[in-house]
C-alpha atoms as a PDB file:
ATOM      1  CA  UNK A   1    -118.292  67.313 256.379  1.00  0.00           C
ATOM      2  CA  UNK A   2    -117.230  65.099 259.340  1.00  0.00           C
ATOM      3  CA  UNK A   3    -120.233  63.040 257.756  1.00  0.00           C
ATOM      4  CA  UNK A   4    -118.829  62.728 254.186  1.00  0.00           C
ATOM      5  CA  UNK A   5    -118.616  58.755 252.857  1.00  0.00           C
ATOM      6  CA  UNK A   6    -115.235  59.360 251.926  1.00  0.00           C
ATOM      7  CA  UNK A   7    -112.554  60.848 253.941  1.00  0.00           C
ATOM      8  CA  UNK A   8    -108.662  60.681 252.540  1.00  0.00           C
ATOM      9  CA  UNK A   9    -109.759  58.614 249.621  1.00  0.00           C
ATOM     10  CA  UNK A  10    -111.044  56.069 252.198  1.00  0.00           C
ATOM     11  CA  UNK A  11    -114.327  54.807 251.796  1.00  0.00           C
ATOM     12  CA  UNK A  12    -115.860  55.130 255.445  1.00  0.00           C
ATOM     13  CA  UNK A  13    -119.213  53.418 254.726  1.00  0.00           C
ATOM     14  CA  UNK A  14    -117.301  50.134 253.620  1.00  0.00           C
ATOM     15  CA  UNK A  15    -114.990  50.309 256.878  1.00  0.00           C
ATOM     16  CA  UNK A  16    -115.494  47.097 259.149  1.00  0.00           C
ATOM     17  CA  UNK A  17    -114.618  46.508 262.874  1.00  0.00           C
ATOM     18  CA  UNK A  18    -113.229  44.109 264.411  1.00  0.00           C
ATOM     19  CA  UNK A  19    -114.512  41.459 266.876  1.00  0.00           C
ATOM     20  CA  UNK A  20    -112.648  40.993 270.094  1.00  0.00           C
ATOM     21  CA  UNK A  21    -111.939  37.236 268.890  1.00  0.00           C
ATOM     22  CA  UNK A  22    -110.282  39.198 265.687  1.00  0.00           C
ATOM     23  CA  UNK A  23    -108.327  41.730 267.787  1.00  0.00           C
ATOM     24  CA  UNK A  24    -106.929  39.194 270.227  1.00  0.00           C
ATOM     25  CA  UNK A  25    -105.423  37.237 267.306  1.00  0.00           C
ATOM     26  CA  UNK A  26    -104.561  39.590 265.427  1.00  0.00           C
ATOM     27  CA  UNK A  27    -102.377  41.594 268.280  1.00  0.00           C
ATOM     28  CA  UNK A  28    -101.090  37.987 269.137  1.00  0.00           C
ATOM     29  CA  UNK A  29     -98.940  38.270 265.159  1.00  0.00           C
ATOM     30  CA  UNK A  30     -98.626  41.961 265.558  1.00  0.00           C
ATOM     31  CA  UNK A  31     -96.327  40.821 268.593  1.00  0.00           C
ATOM     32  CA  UNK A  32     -94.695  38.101 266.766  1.00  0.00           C
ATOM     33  CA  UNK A  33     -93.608  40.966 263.836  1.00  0.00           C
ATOM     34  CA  UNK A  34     -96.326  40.417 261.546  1.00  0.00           C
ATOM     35  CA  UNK A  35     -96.597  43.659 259.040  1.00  0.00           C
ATOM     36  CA  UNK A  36     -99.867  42.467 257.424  1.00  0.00           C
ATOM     37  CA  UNK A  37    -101.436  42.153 260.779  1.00  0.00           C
ATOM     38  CA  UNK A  38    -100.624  45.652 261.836  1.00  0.00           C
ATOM     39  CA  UNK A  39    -102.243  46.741 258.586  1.00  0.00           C
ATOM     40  CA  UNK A  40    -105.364  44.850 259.208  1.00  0.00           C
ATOM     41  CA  UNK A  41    -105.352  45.800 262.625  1.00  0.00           C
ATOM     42  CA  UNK A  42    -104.831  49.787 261.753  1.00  0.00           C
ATOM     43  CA  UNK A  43    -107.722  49.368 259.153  1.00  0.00           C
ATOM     44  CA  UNK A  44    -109.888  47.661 261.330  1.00  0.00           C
ATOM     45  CA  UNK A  45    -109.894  50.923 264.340  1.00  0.00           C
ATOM     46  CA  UNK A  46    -110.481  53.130 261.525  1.00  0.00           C
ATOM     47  CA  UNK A  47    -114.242  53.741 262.518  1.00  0.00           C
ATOM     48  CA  UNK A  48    -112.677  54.448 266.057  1.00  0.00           C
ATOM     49  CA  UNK A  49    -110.347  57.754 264.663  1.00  0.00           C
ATOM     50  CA  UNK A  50    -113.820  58.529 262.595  1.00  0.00           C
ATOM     51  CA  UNK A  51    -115.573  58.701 266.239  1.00  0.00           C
ATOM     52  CA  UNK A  52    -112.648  60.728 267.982  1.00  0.00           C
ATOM     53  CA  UNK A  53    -112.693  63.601 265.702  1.00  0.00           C
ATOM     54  CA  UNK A  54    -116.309  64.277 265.619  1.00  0.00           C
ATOM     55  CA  UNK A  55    -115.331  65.649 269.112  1.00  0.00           C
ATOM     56  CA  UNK A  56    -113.695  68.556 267.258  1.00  0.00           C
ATOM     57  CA  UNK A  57    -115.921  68.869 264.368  1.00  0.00           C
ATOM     58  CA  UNK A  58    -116.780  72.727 265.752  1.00  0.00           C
ATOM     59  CA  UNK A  59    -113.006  73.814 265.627  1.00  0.00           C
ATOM     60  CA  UNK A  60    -112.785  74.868 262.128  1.00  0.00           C
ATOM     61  CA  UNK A  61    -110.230  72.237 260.698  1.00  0.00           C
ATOM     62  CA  UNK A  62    -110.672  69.919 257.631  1.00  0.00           C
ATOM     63  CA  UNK A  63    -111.477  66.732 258.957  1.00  0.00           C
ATOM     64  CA  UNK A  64    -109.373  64.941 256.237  1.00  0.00           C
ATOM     65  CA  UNK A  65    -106.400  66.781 258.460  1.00  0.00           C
ATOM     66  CA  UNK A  66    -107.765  65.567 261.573  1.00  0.00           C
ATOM     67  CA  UNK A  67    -108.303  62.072 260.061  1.00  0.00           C
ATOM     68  CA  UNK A  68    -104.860  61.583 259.754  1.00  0.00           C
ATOM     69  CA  UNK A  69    -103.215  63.125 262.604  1.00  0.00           C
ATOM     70  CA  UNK A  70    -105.752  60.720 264.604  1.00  0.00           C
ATOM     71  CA  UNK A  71    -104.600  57.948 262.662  1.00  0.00           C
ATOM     72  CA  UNK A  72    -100.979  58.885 263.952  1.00  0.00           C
ATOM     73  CA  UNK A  73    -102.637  58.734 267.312  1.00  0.00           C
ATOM     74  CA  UNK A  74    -104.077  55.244 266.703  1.00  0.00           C
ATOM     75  CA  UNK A  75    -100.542  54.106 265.177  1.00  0.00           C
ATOM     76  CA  UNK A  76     -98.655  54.704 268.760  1.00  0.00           C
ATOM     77  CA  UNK A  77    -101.321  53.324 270.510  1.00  0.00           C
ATOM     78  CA  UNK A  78    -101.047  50.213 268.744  1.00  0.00           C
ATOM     79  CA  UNK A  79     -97.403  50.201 269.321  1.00  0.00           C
ATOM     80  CA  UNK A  80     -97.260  50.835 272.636  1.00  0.00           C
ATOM     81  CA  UNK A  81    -100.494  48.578 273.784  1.00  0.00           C
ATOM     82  CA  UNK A  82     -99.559  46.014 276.353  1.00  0.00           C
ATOM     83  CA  UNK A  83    -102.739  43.044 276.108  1.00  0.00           C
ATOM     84  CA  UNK A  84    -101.282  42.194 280.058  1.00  0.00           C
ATOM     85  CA  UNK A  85    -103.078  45.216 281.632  1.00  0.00           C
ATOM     86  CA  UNK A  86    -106.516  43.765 280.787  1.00  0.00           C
ATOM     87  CA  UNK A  87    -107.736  46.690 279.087  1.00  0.00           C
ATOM     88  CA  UNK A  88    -109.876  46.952 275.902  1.00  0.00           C
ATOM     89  CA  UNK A  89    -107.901  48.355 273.633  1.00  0.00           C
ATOM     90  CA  UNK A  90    -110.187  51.072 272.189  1.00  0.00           C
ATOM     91  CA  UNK A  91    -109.981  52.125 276.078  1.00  0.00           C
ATOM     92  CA  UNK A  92    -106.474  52.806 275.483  1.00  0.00           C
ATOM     93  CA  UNK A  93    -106.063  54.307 272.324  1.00  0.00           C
ATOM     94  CA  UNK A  94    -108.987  56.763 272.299  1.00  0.00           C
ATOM     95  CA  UNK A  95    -107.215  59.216 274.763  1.00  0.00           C
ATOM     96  CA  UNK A  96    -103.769  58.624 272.942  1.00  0.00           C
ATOM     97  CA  UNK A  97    -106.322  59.752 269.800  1.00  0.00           C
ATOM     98  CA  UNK A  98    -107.366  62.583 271.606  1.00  0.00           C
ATOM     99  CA  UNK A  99    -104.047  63.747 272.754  1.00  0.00           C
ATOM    100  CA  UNK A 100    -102.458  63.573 268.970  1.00  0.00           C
ATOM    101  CA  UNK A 101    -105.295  65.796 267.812  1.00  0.00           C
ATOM    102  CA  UNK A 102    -104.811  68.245 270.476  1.00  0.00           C
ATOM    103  CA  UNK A 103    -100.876  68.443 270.169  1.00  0.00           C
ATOM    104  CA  UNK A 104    -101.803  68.989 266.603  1.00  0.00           C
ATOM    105  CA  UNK A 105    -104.667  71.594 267.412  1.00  0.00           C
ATOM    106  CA  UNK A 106    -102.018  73.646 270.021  1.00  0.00           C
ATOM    107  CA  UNK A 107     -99.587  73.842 268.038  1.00  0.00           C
ATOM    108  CA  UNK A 108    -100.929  74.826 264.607  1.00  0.00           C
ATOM    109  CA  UNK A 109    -103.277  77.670 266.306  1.00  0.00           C
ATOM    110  CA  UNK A 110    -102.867  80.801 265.110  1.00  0.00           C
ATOM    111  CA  UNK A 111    -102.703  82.076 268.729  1.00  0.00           C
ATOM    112  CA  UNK A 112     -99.095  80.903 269.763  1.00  0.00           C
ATOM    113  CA  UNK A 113     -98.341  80.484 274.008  1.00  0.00           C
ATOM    114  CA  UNK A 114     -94.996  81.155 274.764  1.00  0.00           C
ATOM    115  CA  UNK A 115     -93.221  77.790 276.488  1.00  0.00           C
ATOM    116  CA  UNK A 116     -93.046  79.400 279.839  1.00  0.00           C
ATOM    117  CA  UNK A 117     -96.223  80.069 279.910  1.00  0.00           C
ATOM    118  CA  UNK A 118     -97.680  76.471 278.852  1.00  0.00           C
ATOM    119  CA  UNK A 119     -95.195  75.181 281.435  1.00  0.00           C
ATOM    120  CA  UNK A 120     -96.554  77.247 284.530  1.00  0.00           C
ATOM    121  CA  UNK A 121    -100.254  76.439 283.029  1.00  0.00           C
ATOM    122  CA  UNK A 122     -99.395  72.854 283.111  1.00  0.00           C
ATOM    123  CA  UNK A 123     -97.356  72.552 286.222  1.00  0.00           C
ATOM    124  CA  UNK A 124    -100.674  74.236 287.979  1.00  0.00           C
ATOM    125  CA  UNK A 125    -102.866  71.328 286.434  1.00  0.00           C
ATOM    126  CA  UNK A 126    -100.601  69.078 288.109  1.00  0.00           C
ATOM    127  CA  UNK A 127    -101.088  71.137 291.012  1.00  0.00           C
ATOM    128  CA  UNK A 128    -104.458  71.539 291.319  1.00  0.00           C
ATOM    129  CA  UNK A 129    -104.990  67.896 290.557  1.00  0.00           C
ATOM    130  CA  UNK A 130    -102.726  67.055 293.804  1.00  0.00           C
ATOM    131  CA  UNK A 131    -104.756  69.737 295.876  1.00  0.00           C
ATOM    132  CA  UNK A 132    -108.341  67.581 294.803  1.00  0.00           C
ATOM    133  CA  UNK A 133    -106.581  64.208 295.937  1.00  0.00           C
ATOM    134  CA  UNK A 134    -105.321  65.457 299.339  1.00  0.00           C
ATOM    135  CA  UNK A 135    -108.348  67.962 300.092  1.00  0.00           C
ATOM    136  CA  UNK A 136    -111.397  66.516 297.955  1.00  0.00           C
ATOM    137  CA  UNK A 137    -112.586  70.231 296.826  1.00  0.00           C
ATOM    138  CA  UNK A 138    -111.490  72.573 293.982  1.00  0.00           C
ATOM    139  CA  UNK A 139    -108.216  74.454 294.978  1.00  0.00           C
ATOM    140  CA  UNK A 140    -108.811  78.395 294.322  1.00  0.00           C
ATOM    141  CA  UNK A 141    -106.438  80.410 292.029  1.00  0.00           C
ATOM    142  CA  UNK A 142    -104.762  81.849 295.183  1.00  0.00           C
ATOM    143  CA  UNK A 143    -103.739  78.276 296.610  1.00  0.00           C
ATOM    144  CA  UNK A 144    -102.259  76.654 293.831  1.00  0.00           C
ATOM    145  CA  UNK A 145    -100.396  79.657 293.321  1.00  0.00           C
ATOM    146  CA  UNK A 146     -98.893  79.840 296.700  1.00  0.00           C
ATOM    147  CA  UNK A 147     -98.046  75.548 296.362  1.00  0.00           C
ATOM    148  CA  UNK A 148     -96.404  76.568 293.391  1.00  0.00           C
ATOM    149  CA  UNK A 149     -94.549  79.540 295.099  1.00  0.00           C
ATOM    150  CA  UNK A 150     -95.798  82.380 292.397  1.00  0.00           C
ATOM    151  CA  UNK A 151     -98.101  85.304 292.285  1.00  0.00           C
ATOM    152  CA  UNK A 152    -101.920  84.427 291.374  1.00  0.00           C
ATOM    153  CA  UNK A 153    -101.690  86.606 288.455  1.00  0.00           C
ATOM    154  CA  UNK A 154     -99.035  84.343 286.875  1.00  0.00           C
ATOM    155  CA  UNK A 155    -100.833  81.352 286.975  1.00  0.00           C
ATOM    156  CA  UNK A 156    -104.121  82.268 286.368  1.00  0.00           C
ATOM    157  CA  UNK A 157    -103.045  84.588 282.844  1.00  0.00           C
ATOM    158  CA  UNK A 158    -100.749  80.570 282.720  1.00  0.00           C
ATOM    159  CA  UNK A 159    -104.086  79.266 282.422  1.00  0.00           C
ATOM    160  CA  UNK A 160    -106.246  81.401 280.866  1.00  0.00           C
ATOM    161  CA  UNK A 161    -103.950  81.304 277.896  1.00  0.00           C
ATOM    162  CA  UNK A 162    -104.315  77.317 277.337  1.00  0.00           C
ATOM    163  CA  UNK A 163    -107.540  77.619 277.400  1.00  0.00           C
ATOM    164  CA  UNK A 164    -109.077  76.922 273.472  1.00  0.00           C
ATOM    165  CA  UNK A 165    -110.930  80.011 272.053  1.00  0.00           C
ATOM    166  CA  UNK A 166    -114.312  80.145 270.857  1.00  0.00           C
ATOM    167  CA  UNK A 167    -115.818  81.055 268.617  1.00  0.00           C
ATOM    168  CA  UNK A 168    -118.872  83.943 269.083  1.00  0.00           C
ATOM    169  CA  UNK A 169    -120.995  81.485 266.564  1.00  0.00           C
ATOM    170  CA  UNK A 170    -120.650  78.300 268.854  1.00  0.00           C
ATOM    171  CA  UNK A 171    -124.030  77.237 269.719  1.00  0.00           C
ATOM    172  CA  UNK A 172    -124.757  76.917 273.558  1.00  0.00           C
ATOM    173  CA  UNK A 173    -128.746  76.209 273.740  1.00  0.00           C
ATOM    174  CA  UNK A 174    -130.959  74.943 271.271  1.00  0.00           C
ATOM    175  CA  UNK A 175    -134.547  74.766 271.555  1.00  0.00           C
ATOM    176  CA  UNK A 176    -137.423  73.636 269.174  1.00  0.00           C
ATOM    177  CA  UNK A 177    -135.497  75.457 266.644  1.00  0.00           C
ATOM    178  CA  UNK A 178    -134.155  78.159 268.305  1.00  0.00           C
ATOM    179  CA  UNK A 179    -130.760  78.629 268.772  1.00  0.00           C
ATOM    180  CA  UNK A 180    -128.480  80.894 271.422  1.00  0.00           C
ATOM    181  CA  UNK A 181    -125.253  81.687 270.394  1.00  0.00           C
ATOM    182  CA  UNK A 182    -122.316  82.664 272.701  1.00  0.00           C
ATOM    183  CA  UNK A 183    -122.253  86.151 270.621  1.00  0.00           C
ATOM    184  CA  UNK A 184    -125.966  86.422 271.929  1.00  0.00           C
ATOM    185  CA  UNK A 185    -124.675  86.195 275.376  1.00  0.00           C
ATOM    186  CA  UNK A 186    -122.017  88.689 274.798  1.00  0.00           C
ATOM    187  CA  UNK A 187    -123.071  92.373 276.163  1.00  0.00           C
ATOM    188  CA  UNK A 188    -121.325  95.482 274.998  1.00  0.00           C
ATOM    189  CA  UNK A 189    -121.465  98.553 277.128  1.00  0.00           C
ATOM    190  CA  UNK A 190    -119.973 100.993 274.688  1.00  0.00           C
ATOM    191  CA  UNK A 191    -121.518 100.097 271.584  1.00  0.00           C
ATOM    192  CA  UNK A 192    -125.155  99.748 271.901  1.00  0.00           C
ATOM    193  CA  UNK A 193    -127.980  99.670 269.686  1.00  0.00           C
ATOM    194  CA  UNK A 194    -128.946 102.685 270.725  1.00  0.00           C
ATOM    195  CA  UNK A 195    -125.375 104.520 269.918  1.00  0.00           C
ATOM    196  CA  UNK A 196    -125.176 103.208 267.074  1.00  0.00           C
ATOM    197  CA  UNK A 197    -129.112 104.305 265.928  1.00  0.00           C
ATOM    198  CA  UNK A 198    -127.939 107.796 267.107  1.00  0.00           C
ATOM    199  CA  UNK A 199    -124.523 107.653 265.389  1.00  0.00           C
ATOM    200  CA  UNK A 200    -126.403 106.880 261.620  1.00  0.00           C
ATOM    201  CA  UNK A 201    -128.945 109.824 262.868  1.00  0.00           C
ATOM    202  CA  UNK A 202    -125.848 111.767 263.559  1.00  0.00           C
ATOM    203  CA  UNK A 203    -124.283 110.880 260.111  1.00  0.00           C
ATOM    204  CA  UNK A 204    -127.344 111.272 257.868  1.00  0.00           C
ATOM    205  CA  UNK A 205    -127.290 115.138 259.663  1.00  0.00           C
ATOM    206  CA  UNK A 206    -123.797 116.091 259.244  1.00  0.00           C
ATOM    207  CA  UNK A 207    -124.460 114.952 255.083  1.00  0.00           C
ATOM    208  CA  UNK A 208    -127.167 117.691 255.012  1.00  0.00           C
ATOM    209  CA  UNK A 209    -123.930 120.291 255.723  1.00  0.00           C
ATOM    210  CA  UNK A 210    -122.077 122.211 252.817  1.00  0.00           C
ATOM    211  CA  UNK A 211    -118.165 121.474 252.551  1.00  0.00           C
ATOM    212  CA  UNK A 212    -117.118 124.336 254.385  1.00  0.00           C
ATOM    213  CA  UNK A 213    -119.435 123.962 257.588  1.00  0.00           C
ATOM    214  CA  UNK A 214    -118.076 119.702 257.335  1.00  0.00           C
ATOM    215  CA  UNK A 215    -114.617 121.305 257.285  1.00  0.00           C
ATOM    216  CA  UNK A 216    -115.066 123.260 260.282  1.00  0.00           C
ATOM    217  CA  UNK A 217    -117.109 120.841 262.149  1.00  0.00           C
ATOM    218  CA  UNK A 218    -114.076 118.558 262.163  1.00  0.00           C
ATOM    219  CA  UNK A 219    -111.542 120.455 262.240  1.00  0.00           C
ATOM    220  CA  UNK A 220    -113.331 122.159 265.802  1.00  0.00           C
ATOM    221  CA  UNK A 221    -114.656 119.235 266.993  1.00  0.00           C
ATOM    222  CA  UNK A 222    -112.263 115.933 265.507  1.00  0.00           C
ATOM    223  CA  UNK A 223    -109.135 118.107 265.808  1.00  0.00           C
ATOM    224  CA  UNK A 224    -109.504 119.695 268.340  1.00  0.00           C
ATOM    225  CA  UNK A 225    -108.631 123.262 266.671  1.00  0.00           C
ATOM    226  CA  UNK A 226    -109.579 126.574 268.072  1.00  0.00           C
ATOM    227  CA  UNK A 227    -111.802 129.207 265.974  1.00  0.00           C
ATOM    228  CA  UNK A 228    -108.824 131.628 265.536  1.00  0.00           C
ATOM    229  CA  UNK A 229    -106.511 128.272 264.097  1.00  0.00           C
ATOM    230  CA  UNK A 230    -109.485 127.327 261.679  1.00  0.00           C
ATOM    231  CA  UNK A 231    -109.789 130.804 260.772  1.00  0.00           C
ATOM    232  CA  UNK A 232    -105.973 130.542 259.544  1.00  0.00           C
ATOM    233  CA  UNK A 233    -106.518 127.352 257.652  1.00  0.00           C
ATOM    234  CA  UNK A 234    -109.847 128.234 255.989  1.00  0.00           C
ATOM    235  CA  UNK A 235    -109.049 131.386 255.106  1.00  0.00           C
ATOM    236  CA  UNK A 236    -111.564 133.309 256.606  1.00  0.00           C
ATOM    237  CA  UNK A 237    -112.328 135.594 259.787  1.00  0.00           C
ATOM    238  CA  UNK A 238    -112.787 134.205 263.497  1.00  0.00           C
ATOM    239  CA  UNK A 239    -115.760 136.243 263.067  1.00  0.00           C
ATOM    240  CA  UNK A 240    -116.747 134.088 260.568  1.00  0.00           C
ATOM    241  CA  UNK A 241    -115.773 130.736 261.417  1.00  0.00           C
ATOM    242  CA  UNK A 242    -117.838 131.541 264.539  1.00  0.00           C
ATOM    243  CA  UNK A 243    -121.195 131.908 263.057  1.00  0.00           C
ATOM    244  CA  UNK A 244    -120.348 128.796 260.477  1.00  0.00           C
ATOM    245  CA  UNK A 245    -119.893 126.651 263.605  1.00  0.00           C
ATOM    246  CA  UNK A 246    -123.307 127.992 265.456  1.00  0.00           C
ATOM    247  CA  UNK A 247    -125.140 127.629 262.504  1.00  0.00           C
ATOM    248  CA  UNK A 248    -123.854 124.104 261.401  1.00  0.00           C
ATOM    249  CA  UNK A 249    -124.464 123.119 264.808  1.00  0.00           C
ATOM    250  CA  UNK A 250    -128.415 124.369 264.741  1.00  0.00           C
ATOM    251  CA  UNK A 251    -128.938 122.611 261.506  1.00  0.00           C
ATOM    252  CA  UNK A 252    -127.727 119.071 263.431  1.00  0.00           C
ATOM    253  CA  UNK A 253    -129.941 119.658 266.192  1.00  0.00           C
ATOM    254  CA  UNK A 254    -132.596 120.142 263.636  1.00  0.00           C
ATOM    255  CA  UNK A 255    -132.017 117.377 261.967  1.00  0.00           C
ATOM    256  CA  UNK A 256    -131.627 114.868 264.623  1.00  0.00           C
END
């Protein structure tokens, strides 16, 4: 999709950029309050927004939707580029690009972070980014949380709940046509292939019981009933319910 020829009715194919010469003059009557040089300008960065949101072409969002939001992103950038810094301007604007499309991203995700939280996350950013200038190494958890006078808990769940999810389909090698997954990479102690072989064995054997031995089976065993209280709901003797149970349980051991 982030491919397509034609994204928000514009034709991508038939976009053209801009030579410096071009952008120079044209910024020179975009300062002098020029609208149809702002236009030309705008359409002329176009392939620019097309090359930002590629970046996110794995988070799940129609790229028409990202198209435009980076096109808001592109908008300020062209309002608020000053030609005196000596900068290119694609320099500029692609992080103001990026940063519209993440604001956008963060706060239309179905997982919402609380502001208190974002702010602690953020202030230890700033934090840890101080710690790397003074120190030259990676500060741990424990010492920007004692800079920023809280427990390390708090700032790294702060941080830990910025952080973008992923999803368990996200490719993370690739190799001559082979693919790992991050789901491939995930291990899960409880459920294994092996439990769950044994639960459809298990399943298949409890099918092979009449109603009544099913009945007592789970009320014994999934409610947790004695013989003499499954006697009084079934109907029948302890006696009774007693040999049901032993022989229900000798057929499943048969069977499986």
């Amino acid at each position: 999709m982030y491919n397509k020829v034609e994204i928000c009715g514009i034709d991508t194919a038939s976009l053209r950029v801009l030579t410096s010469d071009e952008k120079t003059k044209l910024f020179e009557r975009i300062q002098a309050g020029d609208r149809s040089a702002r236009e030309e300008f705008i359409s002329g960065n176009l392939r620019l927004v097309l090359s930002v949101i590629k970046k996110f072409s794995n988070r799940g969002e129609l790229p028409d939707d990202l198209f435009q939001i980076g096109c808001v992103g592109l908008i300020k950038a062209i309002d608020n580029f000053d030609v005196s810094h000596g900068v290119q301007f694609s320099t500029y604007a692609v992080p103001m690009i990026i940063g519209e499309i993440r604001r956008y991203l963060r706060d239309n995700n179905a997982i919402r972070v609380s502001r208190s939280v974002r702010d602690i996350a953020f202030r230890a950013l700033a934090a840890k980014e101080r710690f790397i200038s003074a120190n030259s190494r990676e500060p741990s958890i424990e010492e920007i949380a004692k800079e920023m006078q809280l427990s390390a808990k708090e700032v790294g769940n702060a941080l830990d709940a910025i952080q973008d999810p992923i999803s368990l389909f996200e490719p993370i090698y690739h190799d001559s046509g082979d693919t790992t997954y991050v789901m491939d990479q995930v291990k899960d102690a409880k459920n294994t292939d092996e439990q769950w072989i044994e639960g459809i064995v298990l399943n298949n054997a409890i099918q092979r019981l009449n109603d009544r031995e099913k009945r007592i089976l789970s009320l014994r065993f999934f409610d947790g009933k004695t013989q003499t209280e499954v006697a009084s709901e079934v109907g029948i003797s302890q006696a009774q319910v007693s040999r049901l149970e032993k022989t229900a349980l000798n057929s499943l051991k048969k069977h499986v």
